[in-house]
Protein backbone atom coordinates (compact mmCIF):
# COMPACT_ATOMS: atom_id res chain seq x y z
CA UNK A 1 165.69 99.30 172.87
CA UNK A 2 165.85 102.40 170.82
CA UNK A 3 162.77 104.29 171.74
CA UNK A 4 163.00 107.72 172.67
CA UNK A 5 162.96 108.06 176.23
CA UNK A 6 164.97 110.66 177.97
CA UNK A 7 166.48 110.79 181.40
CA UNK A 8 165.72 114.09 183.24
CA UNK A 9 167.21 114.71 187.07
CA UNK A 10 164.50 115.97 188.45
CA UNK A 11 163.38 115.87 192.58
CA UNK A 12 159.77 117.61 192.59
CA UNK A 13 156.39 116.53 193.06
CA UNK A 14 155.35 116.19 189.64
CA UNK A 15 151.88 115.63 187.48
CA UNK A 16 150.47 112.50 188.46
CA UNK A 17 149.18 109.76 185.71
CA UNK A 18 146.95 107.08 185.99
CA UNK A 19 148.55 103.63 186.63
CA UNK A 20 147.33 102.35 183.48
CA UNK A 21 149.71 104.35 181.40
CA UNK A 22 152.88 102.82 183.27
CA UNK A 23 151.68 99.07 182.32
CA UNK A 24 155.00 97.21 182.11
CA UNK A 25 154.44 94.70 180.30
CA UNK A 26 156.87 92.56 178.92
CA UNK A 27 156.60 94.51 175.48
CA UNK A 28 156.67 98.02 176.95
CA UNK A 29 160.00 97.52 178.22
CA UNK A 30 161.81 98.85 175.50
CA UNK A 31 159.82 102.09 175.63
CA UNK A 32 161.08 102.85 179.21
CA UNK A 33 165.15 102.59 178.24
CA UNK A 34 165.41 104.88 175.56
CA UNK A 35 168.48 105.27 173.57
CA UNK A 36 170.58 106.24 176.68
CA UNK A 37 169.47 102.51 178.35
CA UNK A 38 169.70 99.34 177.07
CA UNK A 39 169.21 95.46 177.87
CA UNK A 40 166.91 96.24 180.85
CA UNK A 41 166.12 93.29 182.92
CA UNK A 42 163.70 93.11 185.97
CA UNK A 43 165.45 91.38 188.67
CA UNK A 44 163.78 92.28 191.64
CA UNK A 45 159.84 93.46 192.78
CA UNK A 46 159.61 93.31 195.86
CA UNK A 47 157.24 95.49 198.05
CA UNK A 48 156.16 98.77 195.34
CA UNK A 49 159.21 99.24 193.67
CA UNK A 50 160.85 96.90 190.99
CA UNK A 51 163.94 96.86 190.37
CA UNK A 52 165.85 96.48 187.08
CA UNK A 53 169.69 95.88 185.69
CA UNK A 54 169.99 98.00 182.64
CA UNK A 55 173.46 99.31 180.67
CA UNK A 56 174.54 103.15 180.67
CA UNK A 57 175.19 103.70 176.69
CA UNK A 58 176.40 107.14 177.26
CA UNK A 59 178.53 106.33 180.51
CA UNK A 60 179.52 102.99 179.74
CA UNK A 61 178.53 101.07 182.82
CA UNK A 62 175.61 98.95 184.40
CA UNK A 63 173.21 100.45 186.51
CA UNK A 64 169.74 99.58 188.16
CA UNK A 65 166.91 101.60 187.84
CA UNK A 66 164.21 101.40 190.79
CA UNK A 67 161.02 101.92 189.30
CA UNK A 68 157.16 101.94 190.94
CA UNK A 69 155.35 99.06 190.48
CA UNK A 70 152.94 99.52 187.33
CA UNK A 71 149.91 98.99 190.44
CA UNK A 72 151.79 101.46 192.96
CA UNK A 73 151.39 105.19 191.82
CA UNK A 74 148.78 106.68 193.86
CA UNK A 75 150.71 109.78 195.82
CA UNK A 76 151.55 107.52 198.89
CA UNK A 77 153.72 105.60 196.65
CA UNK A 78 155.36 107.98 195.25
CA UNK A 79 155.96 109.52 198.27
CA UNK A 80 157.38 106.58 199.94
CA UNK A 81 159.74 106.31 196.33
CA UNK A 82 160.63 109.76 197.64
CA UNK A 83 161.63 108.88 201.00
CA UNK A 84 163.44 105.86 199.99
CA UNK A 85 165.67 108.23 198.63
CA UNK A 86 166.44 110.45 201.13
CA UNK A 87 167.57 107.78 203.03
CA UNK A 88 169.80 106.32 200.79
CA UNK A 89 171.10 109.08 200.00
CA UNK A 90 172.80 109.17 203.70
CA UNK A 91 174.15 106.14 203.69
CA UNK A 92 177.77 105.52 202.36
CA UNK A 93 178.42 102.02 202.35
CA UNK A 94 180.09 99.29 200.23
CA UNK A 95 177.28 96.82 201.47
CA UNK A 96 174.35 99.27 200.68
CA UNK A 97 173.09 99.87 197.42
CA UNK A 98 174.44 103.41 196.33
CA UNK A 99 171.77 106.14 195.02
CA UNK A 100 172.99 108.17 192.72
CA UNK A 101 169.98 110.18 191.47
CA UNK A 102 166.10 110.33 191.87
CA UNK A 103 164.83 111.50 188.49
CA UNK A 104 162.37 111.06 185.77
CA UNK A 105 162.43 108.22 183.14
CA UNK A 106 159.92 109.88 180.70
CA UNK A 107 157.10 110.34 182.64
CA UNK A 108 157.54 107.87 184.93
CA UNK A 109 160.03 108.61 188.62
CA UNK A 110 162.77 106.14 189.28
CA UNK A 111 165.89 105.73 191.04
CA UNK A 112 169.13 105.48 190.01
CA UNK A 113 171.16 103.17 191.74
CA UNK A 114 174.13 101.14 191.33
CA UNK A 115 174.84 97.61 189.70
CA UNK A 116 173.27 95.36 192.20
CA UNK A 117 173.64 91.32 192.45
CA UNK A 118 170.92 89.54 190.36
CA UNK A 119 170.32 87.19 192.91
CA UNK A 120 168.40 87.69 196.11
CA UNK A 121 169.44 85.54 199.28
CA UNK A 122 167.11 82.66 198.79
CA UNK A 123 168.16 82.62 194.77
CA UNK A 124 172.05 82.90 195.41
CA UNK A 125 172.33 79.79 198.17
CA UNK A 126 169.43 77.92 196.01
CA UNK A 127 171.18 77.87 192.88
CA UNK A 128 174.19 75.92 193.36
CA UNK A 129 175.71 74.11 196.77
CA UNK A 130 177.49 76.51 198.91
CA UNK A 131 180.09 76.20 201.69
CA UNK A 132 180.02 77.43 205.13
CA UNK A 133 182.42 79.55 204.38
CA UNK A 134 180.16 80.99 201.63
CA UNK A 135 176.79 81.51 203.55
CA UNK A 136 178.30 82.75 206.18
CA UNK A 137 180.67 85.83 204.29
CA UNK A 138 177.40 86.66 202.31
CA UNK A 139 175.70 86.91 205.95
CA UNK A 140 178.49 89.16 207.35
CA UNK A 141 178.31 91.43 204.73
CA UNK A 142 174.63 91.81 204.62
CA UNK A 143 175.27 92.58 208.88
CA UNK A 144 178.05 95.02 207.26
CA UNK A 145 175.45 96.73 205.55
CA UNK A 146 172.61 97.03 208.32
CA UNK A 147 175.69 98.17 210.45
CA UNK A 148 176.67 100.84 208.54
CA UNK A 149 172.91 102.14 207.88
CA UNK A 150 172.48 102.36 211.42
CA UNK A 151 175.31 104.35 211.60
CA UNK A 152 174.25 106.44 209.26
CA UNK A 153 171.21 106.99 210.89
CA UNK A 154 168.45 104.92 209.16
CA UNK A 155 166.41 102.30 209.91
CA UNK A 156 165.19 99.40 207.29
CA UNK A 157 162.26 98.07 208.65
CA UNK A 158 161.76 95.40 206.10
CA UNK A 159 165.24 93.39 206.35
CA UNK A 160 164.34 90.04 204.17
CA UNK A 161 165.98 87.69 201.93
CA UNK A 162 164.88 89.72 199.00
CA UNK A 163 166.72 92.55 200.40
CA UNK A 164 169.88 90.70 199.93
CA UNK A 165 171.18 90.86 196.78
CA UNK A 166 174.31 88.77 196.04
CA UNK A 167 176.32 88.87 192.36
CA UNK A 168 178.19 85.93 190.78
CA UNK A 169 181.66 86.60 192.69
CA UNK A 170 179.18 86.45 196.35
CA UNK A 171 179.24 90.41 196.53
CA UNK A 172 176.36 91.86 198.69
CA UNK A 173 174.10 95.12 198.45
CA UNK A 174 171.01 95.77 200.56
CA UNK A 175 168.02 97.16 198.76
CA UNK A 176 164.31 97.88 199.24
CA UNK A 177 164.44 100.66 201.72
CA UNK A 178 161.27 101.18 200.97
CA UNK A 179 160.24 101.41 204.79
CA UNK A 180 163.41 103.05 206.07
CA UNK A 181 163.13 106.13 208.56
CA UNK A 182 165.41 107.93 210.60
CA UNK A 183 166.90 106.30 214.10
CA UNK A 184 166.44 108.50 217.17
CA UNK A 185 169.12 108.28 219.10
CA UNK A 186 166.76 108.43 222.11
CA UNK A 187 165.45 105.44 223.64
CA UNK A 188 161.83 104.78 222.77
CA UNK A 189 161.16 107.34 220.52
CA UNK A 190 159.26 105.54 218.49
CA UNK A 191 156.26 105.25 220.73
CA UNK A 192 156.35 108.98 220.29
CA UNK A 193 156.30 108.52 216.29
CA UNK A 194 153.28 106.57 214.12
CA UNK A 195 153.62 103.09 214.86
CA UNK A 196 154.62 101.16 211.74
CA UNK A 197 153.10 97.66 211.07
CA UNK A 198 154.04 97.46 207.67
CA UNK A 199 156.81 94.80 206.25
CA UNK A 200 157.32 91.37 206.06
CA UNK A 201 155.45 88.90 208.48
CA UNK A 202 158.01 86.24 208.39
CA UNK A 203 160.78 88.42 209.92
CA UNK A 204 159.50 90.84 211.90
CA UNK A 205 160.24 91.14 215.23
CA UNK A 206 157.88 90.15 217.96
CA UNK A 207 157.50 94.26 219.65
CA UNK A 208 156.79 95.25 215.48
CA UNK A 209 154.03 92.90 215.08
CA UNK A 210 152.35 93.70 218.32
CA UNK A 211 153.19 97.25 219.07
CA UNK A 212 154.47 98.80 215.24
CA UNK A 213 158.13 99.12 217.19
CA UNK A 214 160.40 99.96 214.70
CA UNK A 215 164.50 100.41 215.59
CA UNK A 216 167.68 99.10 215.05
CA UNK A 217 167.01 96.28 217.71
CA UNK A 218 164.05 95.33 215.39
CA UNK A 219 166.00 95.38 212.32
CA UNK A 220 168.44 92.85 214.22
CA UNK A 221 166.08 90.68 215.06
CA UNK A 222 164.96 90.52 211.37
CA UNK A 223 168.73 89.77 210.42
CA UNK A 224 168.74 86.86 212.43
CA UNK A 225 165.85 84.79 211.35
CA UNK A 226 167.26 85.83 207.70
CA UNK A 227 170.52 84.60 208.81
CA UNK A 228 169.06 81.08 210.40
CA UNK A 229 167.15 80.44 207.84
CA UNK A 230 170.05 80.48 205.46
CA UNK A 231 172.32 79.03 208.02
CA UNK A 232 170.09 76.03 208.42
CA UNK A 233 167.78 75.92 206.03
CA UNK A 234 164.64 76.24 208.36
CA UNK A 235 162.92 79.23 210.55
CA UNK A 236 164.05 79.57 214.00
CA UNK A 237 161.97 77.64 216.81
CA UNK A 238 160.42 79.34 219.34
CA UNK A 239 163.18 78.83 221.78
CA UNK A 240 165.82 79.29 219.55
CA UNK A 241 168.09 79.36 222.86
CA UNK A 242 167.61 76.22 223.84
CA UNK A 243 168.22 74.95 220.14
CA UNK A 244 171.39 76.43 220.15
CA UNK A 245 172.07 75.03 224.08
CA UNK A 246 171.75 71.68 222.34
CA UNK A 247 174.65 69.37 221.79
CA UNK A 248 176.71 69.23 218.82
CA UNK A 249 174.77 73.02 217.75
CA UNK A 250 177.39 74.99 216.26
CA UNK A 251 178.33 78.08 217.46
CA UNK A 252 177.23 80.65 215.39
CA UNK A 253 173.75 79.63 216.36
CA UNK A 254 173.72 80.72 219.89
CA UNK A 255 175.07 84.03 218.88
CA UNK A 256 171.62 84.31 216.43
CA UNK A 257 169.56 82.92 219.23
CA UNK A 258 170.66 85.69 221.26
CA UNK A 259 169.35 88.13 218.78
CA UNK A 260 166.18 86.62 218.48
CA UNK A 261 165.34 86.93 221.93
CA UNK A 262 161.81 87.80 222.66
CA UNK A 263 163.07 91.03 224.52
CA UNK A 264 164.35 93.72 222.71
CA UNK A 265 166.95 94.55 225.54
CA UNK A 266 168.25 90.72 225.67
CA UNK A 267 169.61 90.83 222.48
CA UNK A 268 172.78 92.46 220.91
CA UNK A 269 173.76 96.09 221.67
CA UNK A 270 173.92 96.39 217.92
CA UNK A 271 175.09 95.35 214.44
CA UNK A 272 178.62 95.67 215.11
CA UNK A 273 178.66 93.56 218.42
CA UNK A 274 176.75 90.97 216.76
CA UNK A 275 179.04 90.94 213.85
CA UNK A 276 182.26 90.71 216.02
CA UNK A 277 180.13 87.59 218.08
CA UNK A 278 179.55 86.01 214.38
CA UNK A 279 183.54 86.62 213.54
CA UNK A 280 184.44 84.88 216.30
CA UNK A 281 181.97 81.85 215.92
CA UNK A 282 182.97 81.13 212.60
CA UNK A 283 186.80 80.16 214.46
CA UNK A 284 185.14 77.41 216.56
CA UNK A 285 184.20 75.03 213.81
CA UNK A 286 181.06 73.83 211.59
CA UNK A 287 178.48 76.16 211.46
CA UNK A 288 175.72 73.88 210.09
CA UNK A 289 174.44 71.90 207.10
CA UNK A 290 174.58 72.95 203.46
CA UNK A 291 171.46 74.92 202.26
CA UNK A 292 170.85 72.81 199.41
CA UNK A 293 171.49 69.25 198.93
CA UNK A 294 170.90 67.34 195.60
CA UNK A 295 168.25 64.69 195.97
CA UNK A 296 169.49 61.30 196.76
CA UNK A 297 172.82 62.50 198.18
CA UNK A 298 172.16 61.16 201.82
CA UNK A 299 171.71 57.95 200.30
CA UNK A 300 175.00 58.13 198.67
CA UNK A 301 176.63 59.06 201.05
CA UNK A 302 175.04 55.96 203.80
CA UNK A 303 175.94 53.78 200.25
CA UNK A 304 179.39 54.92 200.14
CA UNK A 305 180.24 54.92 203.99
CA UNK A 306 179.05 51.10 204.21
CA UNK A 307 181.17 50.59 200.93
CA UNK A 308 184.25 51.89 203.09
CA UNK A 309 183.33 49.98 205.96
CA UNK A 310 183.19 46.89 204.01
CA UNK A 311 186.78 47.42 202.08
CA UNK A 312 187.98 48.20 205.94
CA UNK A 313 186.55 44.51 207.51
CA UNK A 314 187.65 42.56 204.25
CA UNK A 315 191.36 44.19 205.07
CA UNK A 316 191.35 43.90 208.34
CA UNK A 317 190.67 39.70 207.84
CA UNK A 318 193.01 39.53 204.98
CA UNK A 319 195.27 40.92 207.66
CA UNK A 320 194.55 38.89 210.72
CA UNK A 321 195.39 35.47 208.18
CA UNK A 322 198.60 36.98 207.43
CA UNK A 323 199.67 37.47 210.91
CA UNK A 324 198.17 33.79 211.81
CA UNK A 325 200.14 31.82 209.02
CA UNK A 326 203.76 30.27 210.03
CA UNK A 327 206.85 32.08 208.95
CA UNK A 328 208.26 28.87 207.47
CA UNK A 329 205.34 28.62 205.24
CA UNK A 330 207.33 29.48 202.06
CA UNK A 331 210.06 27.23 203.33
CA UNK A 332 207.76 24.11 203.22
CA UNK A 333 206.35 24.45 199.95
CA UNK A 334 207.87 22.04 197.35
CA UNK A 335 210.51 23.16 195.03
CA UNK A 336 210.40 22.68 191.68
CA UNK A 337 214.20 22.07 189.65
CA UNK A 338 214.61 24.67 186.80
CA UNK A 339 213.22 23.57 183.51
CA UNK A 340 210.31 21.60 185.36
């Protein structure tokens, strides 16, 4: 990790290179910290940026370095590195990954962001069995996060699991703003703007997939089949009302259904209603199975219920025989003198 490689905040348009000098493979690694980075780890590579966790050796802290894939540096990626970070750099939020400079790592652009989580979603409630209470804080603050970009002004347009990025203490960052662009405060202003197709299939609202509508109702809808999904551990059917209408559903499901309503103007206002709706569901109860259940468990658990049952009926009887049996039962049995 001691190769000379220098860190030089710069935000131009600079000399291109041909992809095949920014191969990153596994033994080129070192060549891209340099002396000021060390113990850099790829934890993320989703859409044309990867992400990795490296250490500050001059500031003394951890940091993550978004860097274009090694197959994504024709000029439209770069540009869209660009304008990833000019929208991060007007958001302000605890939930939101934090840019702190767009520069040059040799030849090569990155960003410089903060620590994130080495876990996406799927990763953090896959590795280990999680309470309710777990999923569903890790859910609120990703909502946090989409609430306070919206605020902020910017859209994500690609809000996935691997956007979520969770740390060992359940601590949440979105990333991979890769297709982020400015809200317009004025209603359908996007037909007025390029339609954007672009993103993730499996969460993309109905209007996006058929029309390349992209707004903060789109981005919601996107939240809540990430947030079913983890919730349940299966997509969200078609009528995900009437799943939620059924009996014994818990609540916070109805409140997702809602925002994965076919109709953009059915669902939530926005992120902030939705997140006070999810507050409240989580005070009525179960929200819904574990995400991950070790194999064989459901047959412990039938085992170990009929066990109980069992104990219970041989009590019960042992009971009943009591009660049945005279009181002057220890009076009639023979007595036997002392020393016999």
């Amino acid at each position: 990790m001691d190769a000379q490689r220098t860190l030089e905040p710069e935000f131009a348009h600079l000399p291109h290179r041909p992809a095949a000098s920014f191969a990153r493979a596994s033994e080129g690694l070192s060549s891209l910290a340099g002396r000021r980075y060390s113990r850099m780890r790829r934890v993320s590579g989703g859409g044309g940026m990867e992400l990795y966790q490296v250490e500050d050796e001059l500031l003394g802290r951890g940091l993550t370095l978004g860097l274009l894939h090694h197959a994504c540096h024709d000029e439209a990626a770069v540009a869209s590195l660009e304008g990833e970070a000019r929208m991060l750099a007007r958001i302000d939020h605890p939930r939101v990954v934090h840019l702190l400079d767009y520069a040059m790592l040799g030849h090569e652009r990155c960003l410089v962001l903060s620590r994130v989580g080495e876990y996406d979603l799927k990763q953090y409630l896959g590795r280990r069995r999680t309470s309710e209470a777990e999923r569903l804080a890790v859910l609120l603050q990703a909502a946090e996060g989409l609430a306070g970009a919206h605020a902020a002004g910017v859209l994500h347009g690609n809000v996935n699991a691997a956007a979520v990025r969770v740390d060992d203490e359940g601590r949440v960052q979105l990333v991979h703003f890769e297709l982020a662009r400015l809200l317009d405060p004025e209603p359908g202003a996007w037909e007025r703007n390029q339609p954007c197709f672009a993103g993730d299939p499996a969460t993309m609202a109905p209007e996006a997939h058929q029309h390349g509508r992209r707004d903060a109702l789109t981005d919601q809808y996107s939240f809540c089949v990430v947030a079913w999904e983890a919730l349940t551990g299966a997509r969200p059917p078609a009528d995900a009302d009437a799943a939620a209408r059924t009996r014994g559903a818990p609540a916070i499901l109805a409140v997702l259904a809602r925002g994965l309503r076919r109709e953009p103007s059915e669902r939530w206002p926005d992120m902030n209603t939705l997140i006070r709706a999810m507050r409240q569901a989580r005070t009525k109860g179960a929200i819904g199975r574990p995400r991950t259940l070790r194999r064989g468990s459901g047959r412990r658990a039938i085992l170990g219920l009929l066990t109980l049952l069992a104990v219970a009926a041989l009590s019960l009887h042992a009971g009943l025989a009591r009660a049945a049996a005279p009181d002057n039962l220890a009076l009639a049995a023979p007595s036997v003198a002392p020393g016999h």
